[in-house]
Protein backbone atom coordinates (compact mmCIF):
# COMPACT_ATOMS: atom_id res chain seq x y z
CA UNK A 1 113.77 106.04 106.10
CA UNK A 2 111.91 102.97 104.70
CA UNK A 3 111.15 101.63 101.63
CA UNK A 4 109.61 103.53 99.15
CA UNK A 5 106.33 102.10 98.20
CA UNK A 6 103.45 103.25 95.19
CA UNK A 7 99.93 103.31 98.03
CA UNK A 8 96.71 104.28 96.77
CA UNK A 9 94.85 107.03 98.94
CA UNK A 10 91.26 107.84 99.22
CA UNK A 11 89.86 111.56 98.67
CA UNK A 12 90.73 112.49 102.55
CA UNK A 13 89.34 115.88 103.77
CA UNK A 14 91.47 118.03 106.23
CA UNK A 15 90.64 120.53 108.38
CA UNK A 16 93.84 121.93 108.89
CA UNK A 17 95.11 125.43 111.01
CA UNK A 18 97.90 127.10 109.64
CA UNK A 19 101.54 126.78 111.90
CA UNK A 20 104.93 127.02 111.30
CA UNK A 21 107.05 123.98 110.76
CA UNK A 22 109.89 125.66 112.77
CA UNK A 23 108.22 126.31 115.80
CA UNK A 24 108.44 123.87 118.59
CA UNK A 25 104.73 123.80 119.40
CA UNK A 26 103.35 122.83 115.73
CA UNK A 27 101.20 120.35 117.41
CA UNK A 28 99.57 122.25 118.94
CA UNK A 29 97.83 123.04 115.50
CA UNK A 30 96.33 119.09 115.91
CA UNK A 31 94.25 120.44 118.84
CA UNK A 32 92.95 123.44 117.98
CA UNK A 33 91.68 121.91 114.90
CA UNK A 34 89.82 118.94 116.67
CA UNK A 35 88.69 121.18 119.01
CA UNK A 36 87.21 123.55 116.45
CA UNK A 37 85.68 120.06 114.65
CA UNK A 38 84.12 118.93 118.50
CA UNK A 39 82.54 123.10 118.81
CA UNK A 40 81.10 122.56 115.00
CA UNK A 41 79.33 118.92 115.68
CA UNK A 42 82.18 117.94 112.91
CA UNK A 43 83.19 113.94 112.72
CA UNK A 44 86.63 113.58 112.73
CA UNK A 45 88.17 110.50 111.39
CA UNK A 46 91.34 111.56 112.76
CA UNK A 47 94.32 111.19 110.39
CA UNK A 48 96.83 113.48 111.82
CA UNK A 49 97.97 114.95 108.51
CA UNK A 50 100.76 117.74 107.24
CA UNK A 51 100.05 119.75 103.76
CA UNK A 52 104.56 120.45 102.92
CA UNK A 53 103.81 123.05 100.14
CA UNK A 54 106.77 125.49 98.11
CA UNK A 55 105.96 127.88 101.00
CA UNK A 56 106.76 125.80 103.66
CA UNK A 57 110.30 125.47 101.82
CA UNK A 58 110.51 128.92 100.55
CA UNK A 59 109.86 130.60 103.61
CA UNK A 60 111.16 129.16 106.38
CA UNK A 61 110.24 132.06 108.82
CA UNK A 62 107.16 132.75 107.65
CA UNK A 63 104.44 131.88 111.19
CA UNK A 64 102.11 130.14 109.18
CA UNK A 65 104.13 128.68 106.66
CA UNK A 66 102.44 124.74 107.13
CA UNK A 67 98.99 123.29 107.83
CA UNK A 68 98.66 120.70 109.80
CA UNK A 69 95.42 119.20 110.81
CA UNK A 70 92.76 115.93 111.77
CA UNK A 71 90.95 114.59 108.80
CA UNK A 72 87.40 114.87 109.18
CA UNK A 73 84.57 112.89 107.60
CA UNK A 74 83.31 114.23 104.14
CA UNK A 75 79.80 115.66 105.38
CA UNK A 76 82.30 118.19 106.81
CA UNK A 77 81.97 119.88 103.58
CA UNK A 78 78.21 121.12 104.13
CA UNK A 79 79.65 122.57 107.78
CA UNK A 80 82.59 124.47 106.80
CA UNK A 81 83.05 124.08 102.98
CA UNK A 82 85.60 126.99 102.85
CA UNK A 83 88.08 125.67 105.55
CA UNK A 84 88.69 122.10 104.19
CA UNK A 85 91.47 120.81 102.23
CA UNK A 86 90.81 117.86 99.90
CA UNK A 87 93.72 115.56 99.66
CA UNK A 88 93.03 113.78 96.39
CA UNK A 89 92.42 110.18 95.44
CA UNK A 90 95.27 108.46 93.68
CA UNK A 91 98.36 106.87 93.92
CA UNK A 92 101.40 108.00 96.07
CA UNK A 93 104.48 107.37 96.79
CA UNK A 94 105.03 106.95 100.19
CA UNK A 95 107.54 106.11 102.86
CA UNK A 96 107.76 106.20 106.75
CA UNK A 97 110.68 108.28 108.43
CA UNK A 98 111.50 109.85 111.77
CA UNK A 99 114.09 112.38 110.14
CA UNK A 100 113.46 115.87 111.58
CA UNK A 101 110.72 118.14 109.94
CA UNK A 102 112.73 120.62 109.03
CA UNK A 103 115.56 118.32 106.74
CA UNK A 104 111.80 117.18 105.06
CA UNK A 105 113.20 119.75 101.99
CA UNK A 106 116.01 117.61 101.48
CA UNK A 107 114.07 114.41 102.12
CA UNK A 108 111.82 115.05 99.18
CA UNK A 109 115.00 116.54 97.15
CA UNK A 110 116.56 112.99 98.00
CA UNK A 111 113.85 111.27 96.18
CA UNK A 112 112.86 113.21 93.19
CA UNK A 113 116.67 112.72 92.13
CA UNK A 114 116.97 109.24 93.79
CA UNK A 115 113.70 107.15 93.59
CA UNK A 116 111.51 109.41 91.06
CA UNK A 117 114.09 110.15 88.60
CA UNK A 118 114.53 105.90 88.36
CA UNK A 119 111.03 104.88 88.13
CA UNK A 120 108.04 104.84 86.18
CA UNK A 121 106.46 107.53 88.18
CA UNK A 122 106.73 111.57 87.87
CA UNK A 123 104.84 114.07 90.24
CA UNK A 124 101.19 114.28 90.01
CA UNK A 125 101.07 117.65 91.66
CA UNK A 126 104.06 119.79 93.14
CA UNK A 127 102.94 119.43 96.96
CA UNK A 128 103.38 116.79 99.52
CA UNK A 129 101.51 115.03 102.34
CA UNK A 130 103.12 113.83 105.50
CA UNK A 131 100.43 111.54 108.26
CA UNK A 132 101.76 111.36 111.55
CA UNK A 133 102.45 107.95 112.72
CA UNK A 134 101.40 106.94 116.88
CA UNK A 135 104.46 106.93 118.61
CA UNK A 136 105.56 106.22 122.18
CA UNK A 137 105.77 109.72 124.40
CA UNK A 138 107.58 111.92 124.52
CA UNK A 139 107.63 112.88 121.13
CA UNK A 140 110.68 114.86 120.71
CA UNK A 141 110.28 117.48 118.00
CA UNK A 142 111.28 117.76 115.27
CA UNK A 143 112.05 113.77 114.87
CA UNK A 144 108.21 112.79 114.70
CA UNK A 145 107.32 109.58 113.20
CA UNK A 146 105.22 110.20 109.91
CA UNK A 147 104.14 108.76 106.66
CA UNK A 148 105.20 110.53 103.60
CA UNK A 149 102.85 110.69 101.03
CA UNK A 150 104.02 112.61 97.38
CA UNK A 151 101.33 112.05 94.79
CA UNK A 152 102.57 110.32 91.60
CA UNK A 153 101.42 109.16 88.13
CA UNK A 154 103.19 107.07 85.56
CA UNK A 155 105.63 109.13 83.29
């Protein structure tokens, strides 16, 4: 993957629909939720955006162990309050990969004990962020291009 790099993210809002990162068609999660945003009159911005939580880890087989959704704009939150994710302003740090979704466990592992453990920076929040990056088609799954963002502070 690429260089690890300290970026500083604004509060993004997500509306996200709950897949599996095992199953073949996760993507599909992308256009239910901007078709759910185009039946609600929502504005997407259109971030393609992953939320990797302890679950996803944890329990692999669970169906709806990952959200994955289109970040909308932030008047969203009069619409559909409820079903929005705030990603939170800050500073992350980030790097691009196209290693498979599923080896993102060991990706993050990788870092904590490689990158984190030697710089000024410890976790801001136990959870992760992944953006996926345009990419020429096909997209083979699970090697999609994406930005990974893990939210950091200074030790």
């Amino acid at each position: 993957h690429s260089a690890m790099e300290i970026l500083y993210l604004p509060d993004i809002y997500l509306y996200g629909v709950r897949t599996s990162i095992m199953h073949k068609s996760m993507m599909d999660a992308i256009e239910q939720a901007t078709e759910f945003c185009a039946r609600k009159g929502i504005e997407v911005e259109g971030r393609k955006m992953g939320v990797l939580t302890h679950h996803t880890f944890h329990y692999p087989n669970d169906p709806k162990n990952y959200l994955l959704g289109i970040s909308v704009h932030a008047t969203a939150t009069k619409i559909i309050p409820d079903s929005l994710l705030m990603i939170p302003q800050g500073k992350y740090a980030s790097f691009v990969t196209q290693s498979s979704v599923r080896a993102v466990r060991e990706l993050l592992q990788e870092v904590k004990f490689g990158w984190l453990d030697q710089s000024p920076y410890t976790f801001r929040d136990l959870i992760a962020y992944e953006e996926f990056l345009p990419e020429p088609s096909p997209v083979r799954y699970p090697y999609f291009l994406r930005r990974i963002y893990i939210p950091v502070q200074l030790k």
